[in-house]
N, C-alpha and C. Protein backbone atom coordinates (compact mmCIF):
# COMPACT_ATOMS: atom_id res chain seq x y z
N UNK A 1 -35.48 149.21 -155.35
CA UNK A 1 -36.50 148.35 -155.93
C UNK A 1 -37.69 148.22 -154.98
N UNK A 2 -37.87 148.19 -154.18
CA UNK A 2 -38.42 148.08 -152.82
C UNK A 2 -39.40 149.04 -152.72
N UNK A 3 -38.71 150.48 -152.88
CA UNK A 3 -39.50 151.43 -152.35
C UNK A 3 -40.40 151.68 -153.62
N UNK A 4 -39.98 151.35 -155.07
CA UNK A 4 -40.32 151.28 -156.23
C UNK A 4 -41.78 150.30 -156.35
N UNK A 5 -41.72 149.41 -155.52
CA UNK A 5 -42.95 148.68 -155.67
C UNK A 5 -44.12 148.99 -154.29
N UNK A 6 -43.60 149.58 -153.45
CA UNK A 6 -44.18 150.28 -152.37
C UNK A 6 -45.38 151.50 -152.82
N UNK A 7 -44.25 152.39 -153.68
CA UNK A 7 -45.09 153.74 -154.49
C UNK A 7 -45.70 152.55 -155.76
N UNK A 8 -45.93 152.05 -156.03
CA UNK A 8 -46.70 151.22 -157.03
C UNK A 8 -47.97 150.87 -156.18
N UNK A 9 -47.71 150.03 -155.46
CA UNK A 9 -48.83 149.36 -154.54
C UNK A 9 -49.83 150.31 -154.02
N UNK A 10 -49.35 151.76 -153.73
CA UNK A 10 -49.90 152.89 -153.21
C UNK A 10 -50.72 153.56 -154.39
N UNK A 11 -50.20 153.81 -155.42
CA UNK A 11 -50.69 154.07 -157.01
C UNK A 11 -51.95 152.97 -157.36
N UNK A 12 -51.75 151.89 -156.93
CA UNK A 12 -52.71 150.96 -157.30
C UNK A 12 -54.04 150.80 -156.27
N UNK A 13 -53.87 151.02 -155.24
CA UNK A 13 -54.93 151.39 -154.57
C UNK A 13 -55.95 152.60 -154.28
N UNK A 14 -54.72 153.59 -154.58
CA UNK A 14 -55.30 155.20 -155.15
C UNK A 14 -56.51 155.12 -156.28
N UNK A 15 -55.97 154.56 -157.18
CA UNK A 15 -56.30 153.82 -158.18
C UNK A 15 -58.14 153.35 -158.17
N UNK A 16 -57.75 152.43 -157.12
CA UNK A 16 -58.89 151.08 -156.94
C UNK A 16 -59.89 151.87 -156.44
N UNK A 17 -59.33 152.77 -155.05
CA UNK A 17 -60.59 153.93 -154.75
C UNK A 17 -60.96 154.51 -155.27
N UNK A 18 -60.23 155.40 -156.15
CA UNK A 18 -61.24 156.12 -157.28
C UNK A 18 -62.28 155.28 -158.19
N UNK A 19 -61.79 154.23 -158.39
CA UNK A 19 -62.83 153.25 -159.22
C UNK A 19 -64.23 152.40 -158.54
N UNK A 20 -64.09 152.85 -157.15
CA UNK A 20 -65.12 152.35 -156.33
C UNK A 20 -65.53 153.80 -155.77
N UNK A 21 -64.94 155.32 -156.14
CA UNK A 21 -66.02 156.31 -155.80
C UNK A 21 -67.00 156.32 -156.83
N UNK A 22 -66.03 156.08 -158.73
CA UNK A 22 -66.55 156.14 -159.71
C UNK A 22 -68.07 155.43 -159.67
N UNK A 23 -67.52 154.25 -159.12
CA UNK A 23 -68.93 153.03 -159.29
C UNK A 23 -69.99 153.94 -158.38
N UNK A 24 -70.00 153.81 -157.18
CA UNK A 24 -70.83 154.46 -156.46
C UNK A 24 -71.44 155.62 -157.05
N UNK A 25 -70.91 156.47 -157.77
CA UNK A 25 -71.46 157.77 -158.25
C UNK A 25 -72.31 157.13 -159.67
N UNK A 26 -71.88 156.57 -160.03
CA UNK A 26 -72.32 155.54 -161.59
C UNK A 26 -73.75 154.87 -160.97
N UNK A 27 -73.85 154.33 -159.64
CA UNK A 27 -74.73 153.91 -159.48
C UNK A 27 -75.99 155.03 -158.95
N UNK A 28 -75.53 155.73 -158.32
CA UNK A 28 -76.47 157.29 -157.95
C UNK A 28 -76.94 158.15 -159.07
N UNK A 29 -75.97 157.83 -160.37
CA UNK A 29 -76.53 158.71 -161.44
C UNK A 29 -77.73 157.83 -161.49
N UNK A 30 -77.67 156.31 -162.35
CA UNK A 30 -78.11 155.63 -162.57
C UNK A 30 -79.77 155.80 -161.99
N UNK A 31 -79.51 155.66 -160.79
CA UNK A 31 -80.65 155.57 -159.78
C UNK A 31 -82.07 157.44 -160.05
N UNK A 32 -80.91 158.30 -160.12
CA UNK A 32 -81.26 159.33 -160.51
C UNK A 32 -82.34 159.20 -161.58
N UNK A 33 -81.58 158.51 -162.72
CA UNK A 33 -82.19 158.43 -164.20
C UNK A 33 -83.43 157.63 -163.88
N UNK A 34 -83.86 156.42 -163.31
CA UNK A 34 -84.97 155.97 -162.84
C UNK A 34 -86.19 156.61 -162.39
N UNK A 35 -85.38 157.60 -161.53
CA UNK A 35 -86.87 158.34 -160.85
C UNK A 35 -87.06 159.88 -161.74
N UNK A 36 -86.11 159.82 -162.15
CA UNK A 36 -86.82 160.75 -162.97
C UNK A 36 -87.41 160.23 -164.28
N UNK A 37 -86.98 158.80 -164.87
CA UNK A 37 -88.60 158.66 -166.14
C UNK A 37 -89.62 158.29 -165.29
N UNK A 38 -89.65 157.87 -164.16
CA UNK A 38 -90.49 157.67 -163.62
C UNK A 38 -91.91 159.24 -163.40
N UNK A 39 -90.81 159.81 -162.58
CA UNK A 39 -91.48 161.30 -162.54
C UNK A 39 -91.97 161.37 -163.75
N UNK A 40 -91.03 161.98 -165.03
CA UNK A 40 -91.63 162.01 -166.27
C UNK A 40 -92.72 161.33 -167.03
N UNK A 41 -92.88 159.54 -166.32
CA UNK A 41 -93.91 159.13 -166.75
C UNK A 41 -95.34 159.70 -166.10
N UNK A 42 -95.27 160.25 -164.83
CA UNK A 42 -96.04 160.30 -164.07
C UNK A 42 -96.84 162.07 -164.87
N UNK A 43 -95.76 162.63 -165.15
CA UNK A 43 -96.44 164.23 -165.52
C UNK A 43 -96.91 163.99 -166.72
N UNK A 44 -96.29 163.02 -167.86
CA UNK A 44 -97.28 162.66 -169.19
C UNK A 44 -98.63 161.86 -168.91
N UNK A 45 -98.32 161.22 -168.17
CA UNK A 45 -99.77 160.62 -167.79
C UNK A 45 -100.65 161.86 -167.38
N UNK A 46 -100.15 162.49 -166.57
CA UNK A 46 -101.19 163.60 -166.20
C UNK A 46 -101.86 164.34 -166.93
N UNK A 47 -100.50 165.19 -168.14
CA UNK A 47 -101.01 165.44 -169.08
C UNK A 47 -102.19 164.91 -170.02
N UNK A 48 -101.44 163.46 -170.27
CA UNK A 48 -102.75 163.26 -171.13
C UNK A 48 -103.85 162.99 -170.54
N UNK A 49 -104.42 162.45 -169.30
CA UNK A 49 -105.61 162.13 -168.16
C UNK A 49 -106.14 163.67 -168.60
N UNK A 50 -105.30 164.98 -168.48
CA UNK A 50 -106.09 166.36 -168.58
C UNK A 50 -106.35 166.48 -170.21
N UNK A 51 -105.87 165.87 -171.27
CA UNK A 51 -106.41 166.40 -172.57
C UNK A 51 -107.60 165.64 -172.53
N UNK A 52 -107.63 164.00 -172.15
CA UNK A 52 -108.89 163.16 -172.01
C UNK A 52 -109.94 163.87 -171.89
N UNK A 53 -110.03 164.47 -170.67
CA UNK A 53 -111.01 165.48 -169.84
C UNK A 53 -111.87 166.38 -170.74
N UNK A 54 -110.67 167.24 -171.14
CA UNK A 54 -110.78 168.52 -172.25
C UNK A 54 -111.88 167.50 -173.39
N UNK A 55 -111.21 166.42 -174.19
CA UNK A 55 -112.25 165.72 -174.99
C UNK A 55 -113.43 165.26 -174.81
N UNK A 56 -113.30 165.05 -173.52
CA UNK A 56 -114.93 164.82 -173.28
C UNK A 56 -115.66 165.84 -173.03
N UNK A 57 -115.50 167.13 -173.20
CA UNK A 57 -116.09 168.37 -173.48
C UNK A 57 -116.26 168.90 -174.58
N UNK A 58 -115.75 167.81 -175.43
CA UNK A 58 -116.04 167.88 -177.26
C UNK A 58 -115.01 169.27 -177.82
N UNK A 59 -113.69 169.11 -176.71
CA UNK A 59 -112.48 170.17 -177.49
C UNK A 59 -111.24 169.49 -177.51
N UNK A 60 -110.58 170.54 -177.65
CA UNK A 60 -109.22 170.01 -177.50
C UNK A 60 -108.64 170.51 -176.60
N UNK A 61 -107.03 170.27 -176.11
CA UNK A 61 -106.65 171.75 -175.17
C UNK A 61 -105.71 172.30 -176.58
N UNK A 62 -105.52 172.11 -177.55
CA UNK A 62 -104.60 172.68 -178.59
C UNK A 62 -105.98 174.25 -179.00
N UNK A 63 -106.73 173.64 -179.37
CA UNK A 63 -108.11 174.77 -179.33
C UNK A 63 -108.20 175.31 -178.29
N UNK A 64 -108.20 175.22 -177.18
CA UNK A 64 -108.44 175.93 -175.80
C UNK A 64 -107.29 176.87 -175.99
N UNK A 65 -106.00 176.59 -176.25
CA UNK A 65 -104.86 177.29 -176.49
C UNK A 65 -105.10 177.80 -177.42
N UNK A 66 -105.45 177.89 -178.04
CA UNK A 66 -105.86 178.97 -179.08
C UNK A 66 -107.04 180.12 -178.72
N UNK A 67 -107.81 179.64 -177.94
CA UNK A 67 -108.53 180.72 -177.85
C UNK A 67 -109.87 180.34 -177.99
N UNK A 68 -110.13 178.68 -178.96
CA UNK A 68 -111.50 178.86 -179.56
C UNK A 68 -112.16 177.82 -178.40
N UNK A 69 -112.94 178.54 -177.74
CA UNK A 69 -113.71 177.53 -176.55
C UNK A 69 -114.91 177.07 -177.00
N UNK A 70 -115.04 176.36 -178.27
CA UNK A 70 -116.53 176.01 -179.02
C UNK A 70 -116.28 174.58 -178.37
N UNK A 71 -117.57 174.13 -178.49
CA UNK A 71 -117.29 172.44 -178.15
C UNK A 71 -118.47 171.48 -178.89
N UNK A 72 -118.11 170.77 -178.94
CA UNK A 72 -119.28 169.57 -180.28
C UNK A 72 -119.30 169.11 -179.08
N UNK A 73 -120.87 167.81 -179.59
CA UNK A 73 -121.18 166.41 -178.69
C UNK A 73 -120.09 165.38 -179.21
N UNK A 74 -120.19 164.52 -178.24
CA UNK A 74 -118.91 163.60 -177.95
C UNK A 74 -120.02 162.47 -178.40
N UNK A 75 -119.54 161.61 -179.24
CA UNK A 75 -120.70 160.37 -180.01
C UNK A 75 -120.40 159.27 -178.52
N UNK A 76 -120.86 158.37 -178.43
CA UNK A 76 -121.41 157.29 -177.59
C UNK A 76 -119.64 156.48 -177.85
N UNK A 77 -119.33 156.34 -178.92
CA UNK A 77 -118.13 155.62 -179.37
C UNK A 77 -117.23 156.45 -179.19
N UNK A 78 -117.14 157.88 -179.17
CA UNK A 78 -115.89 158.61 -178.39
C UNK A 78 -115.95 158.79 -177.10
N UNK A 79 -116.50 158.91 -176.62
CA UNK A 79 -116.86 158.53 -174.89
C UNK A 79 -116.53 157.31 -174.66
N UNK A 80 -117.06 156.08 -175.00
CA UNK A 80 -116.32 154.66 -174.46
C UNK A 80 -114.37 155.02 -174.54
N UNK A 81 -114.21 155.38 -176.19
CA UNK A 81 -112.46 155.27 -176.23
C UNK A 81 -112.42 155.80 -175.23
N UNK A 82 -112.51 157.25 -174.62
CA UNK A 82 -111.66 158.22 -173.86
C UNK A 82 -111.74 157.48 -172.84
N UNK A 83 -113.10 156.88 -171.89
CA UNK A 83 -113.34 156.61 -171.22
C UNK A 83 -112.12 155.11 -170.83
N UNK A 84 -112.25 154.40 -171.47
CA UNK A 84 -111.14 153.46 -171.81
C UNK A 84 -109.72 153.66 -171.46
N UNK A 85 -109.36 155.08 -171.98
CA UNK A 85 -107.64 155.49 -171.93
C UNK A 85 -107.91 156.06 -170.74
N UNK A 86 -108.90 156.52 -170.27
CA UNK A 86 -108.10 156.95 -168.71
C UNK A 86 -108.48 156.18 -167.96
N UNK A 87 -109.15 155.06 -167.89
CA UNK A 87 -109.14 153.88 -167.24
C UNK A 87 -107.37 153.28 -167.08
N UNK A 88 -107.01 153.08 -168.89
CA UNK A 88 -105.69 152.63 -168.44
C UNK A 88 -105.13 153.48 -167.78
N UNK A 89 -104.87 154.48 -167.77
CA UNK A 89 -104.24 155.85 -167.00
C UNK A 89 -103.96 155.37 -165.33
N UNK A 90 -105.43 155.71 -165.45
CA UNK A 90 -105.66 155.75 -163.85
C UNK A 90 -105.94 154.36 -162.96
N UNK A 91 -106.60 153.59 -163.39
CA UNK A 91 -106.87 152.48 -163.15
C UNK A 91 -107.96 152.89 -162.22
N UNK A 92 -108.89 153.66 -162.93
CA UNK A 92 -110.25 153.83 -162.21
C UNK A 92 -111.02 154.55 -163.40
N UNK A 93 -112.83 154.14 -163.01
CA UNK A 93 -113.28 154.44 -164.43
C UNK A 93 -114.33 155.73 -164.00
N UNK A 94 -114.49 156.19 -165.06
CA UNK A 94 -115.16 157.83 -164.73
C UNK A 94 -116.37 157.79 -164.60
């Protein structure tokens, strides 16, 4: 009986460590997942700061990707918006 609750006690701490490597690794994924939406927020922002750009050259980059490099004037009221969103972007104004 003895040695029966000995190999138990040993089972149960085997046990307990794996559940505190688990946590630790649970928390490193975790931490992982953070910096990378972070990253991810950081390359969509970029992205869109570079289509901004492209619009204020009266294109698109979907048109640039295509091939057609024509460009219109940008009205007084599409210049403020753009101007606006990459303000929020960047937190500096153009």
């Amino acid at each position: 009986m003895k040695m029966d609750q000995n190999k138990l006690v040993e089972i149960i701490e085997e046990q307990n460590s794996y559940i505190g490597q688990l946590e630790v690794n649970n928390q490193k994924l975790s931490q992982q997942q953070r910096e990378m939406a972070m990253e991810y927020q950081k390359l969509f922002d970029v992205t869109e700061f570079q289509s901004l750009m492209v619009q204020l050259l009266g294109t698109t980059v979907r048109k640039i990707a295509e091939g057609d490099y024509s460009v219109h004037p940008v009205s007084e009221k599409e210049m403020k918006d753009i101007k606006r969103k990459v303000m929020d972007i960047t937190g500096k104004e153009i």
